[in-house]
C-alpha atoms as a PDB file:
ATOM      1  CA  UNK A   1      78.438 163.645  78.596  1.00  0.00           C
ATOM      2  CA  UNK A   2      75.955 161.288  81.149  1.00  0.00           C
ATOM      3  CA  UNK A   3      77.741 159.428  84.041  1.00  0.00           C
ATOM      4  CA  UNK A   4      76.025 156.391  84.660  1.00  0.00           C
ATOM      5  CA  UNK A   5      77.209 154.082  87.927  1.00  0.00           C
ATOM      6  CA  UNK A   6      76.539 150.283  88.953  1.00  0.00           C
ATOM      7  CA  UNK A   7      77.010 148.125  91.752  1.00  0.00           C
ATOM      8  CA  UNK A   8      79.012 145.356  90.707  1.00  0.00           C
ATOM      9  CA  UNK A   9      79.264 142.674  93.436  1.00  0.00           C
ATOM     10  CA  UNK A  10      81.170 139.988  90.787  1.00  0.00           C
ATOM     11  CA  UNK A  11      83.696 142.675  91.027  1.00  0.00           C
ATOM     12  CA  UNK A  12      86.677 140.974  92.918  1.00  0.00           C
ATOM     13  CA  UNK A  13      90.551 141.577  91.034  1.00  0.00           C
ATOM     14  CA  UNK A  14      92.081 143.243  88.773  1.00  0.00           C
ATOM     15  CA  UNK A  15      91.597 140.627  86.237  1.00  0.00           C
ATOM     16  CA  UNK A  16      87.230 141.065  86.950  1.00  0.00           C
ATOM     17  CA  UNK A  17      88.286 144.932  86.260  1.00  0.00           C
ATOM     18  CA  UNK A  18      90.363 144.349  82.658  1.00  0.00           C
ATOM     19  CA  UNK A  19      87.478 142.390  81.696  1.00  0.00           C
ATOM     20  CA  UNK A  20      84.998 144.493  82.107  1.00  0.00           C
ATOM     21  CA  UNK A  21      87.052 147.440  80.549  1.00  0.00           C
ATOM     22  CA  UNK A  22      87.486 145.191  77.752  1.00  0.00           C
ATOM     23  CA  UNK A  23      83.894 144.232  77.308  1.00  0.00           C
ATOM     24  CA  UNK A  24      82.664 148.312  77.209  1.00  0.00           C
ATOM     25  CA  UNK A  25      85.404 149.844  75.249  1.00  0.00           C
ATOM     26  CA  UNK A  26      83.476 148.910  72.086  1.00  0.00           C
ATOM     27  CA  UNK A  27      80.222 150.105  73.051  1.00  0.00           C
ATOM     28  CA  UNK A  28      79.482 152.805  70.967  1.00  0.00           C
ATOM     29  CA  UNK A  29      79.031 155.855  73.214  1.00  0.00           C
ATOM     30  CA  UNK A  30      81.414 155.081  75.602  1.00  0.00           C
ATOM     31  CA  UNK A  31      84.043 157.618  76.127  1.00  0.00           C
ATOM     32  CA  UNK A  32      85.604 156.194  78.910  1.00  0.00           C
ATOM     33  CA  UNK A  33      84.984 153.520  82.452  1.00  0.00           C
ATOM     34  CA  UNK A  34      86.175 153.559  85.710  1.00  0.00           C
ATOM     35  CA  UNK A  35      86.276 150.310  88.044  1.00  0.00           C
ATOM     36  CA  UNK A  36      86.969 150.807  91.731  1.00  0.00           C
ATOM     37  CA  UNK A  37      87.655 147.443  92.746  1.00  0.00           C
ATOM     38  CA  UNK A  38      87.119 148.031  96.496  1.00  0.00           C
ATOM     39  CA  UNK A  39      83.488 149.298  96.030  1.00  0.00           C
ATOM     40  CA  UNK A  40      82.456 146.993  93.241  1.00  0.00           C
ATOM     41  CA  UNK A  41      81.329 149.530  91.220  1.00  0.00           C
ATOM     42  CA  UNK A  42      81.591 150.723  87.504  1.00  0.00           C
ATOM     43  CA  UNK A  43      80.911 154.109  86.154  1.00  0.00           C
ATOM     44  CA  UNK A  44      80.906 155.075  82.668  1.00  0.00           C
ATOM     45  CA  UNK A  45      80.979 158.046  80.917  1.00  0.00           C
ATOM     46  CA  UNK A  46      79.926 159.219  77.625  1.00  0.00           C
ATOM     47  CA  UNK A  47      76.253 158.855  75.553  1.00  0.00           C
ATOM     48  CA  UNK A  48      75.944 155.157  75.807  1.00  0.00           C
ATOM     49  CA  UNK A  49      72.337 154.200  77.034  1.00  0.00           C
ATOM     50  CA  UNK A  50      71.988 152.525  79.991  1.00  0.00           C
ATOM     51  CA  UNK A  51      70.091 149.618  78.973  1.00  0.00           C
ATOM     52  CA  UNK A  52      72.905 148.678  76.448  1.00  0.00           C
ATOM     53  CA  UNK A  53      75.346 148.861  79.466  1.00  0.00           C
ATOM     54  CA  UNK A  54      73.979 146.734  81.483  1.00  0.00           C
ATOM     55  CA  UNK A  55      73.517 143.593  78.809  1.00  0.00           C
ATOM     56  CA  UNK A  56      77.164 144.367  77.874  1.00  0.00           C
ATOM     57  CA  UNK A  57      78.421 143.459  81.737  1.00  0.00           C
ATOM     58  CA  UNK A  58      75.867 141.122  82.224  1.00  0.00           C
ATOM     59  CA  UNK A  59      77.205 139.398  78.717  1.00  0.00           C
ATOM     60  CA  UNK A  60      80.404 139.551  80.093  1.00  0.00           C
ATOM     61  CA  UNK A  61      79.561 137.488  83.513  1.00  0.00           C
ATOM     62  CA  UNK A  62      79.040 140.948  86.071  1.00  0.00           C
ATOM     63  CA  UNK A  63      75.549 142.033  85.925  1.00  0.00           C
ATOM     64  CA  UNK A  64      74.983 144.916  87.876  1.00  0.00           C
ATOM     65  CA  UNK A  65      72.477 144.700  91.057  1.00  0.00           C
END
């Protein structure tokens, strides 16, 4: 199982966190995220590729930098 992390800087709340948990639990290939809030990042694990993660956040309104 990859890890795969991004810099977030839309990242600001809990709320910016549910949404983006939200908007990956569907991916197929995602086993399961983690949001740290403080350092604006996301990390996901599982077989997902990482092109498909990053249109999924930047779909969602957080592209990654």
């Amino acid at each position: 199982m990859a890890e795969l992390t991004y810099k977030v800087p839309a990242i600001h709340c809990a709320g910016c966190a549910s949404t983006i948990s939200d908007a990956l639990e569907p991916v197929e290939g995602v086993e399961a995220t983690d949001i740290d809030v403080g350092q604006k990042t996301v990390t996901v694990r599982g077989s997902a590729e990482d092109r498909v993660i990053r249109k999924v956040l930047l779909a969602s309104g957080y592209p990654p930098a």
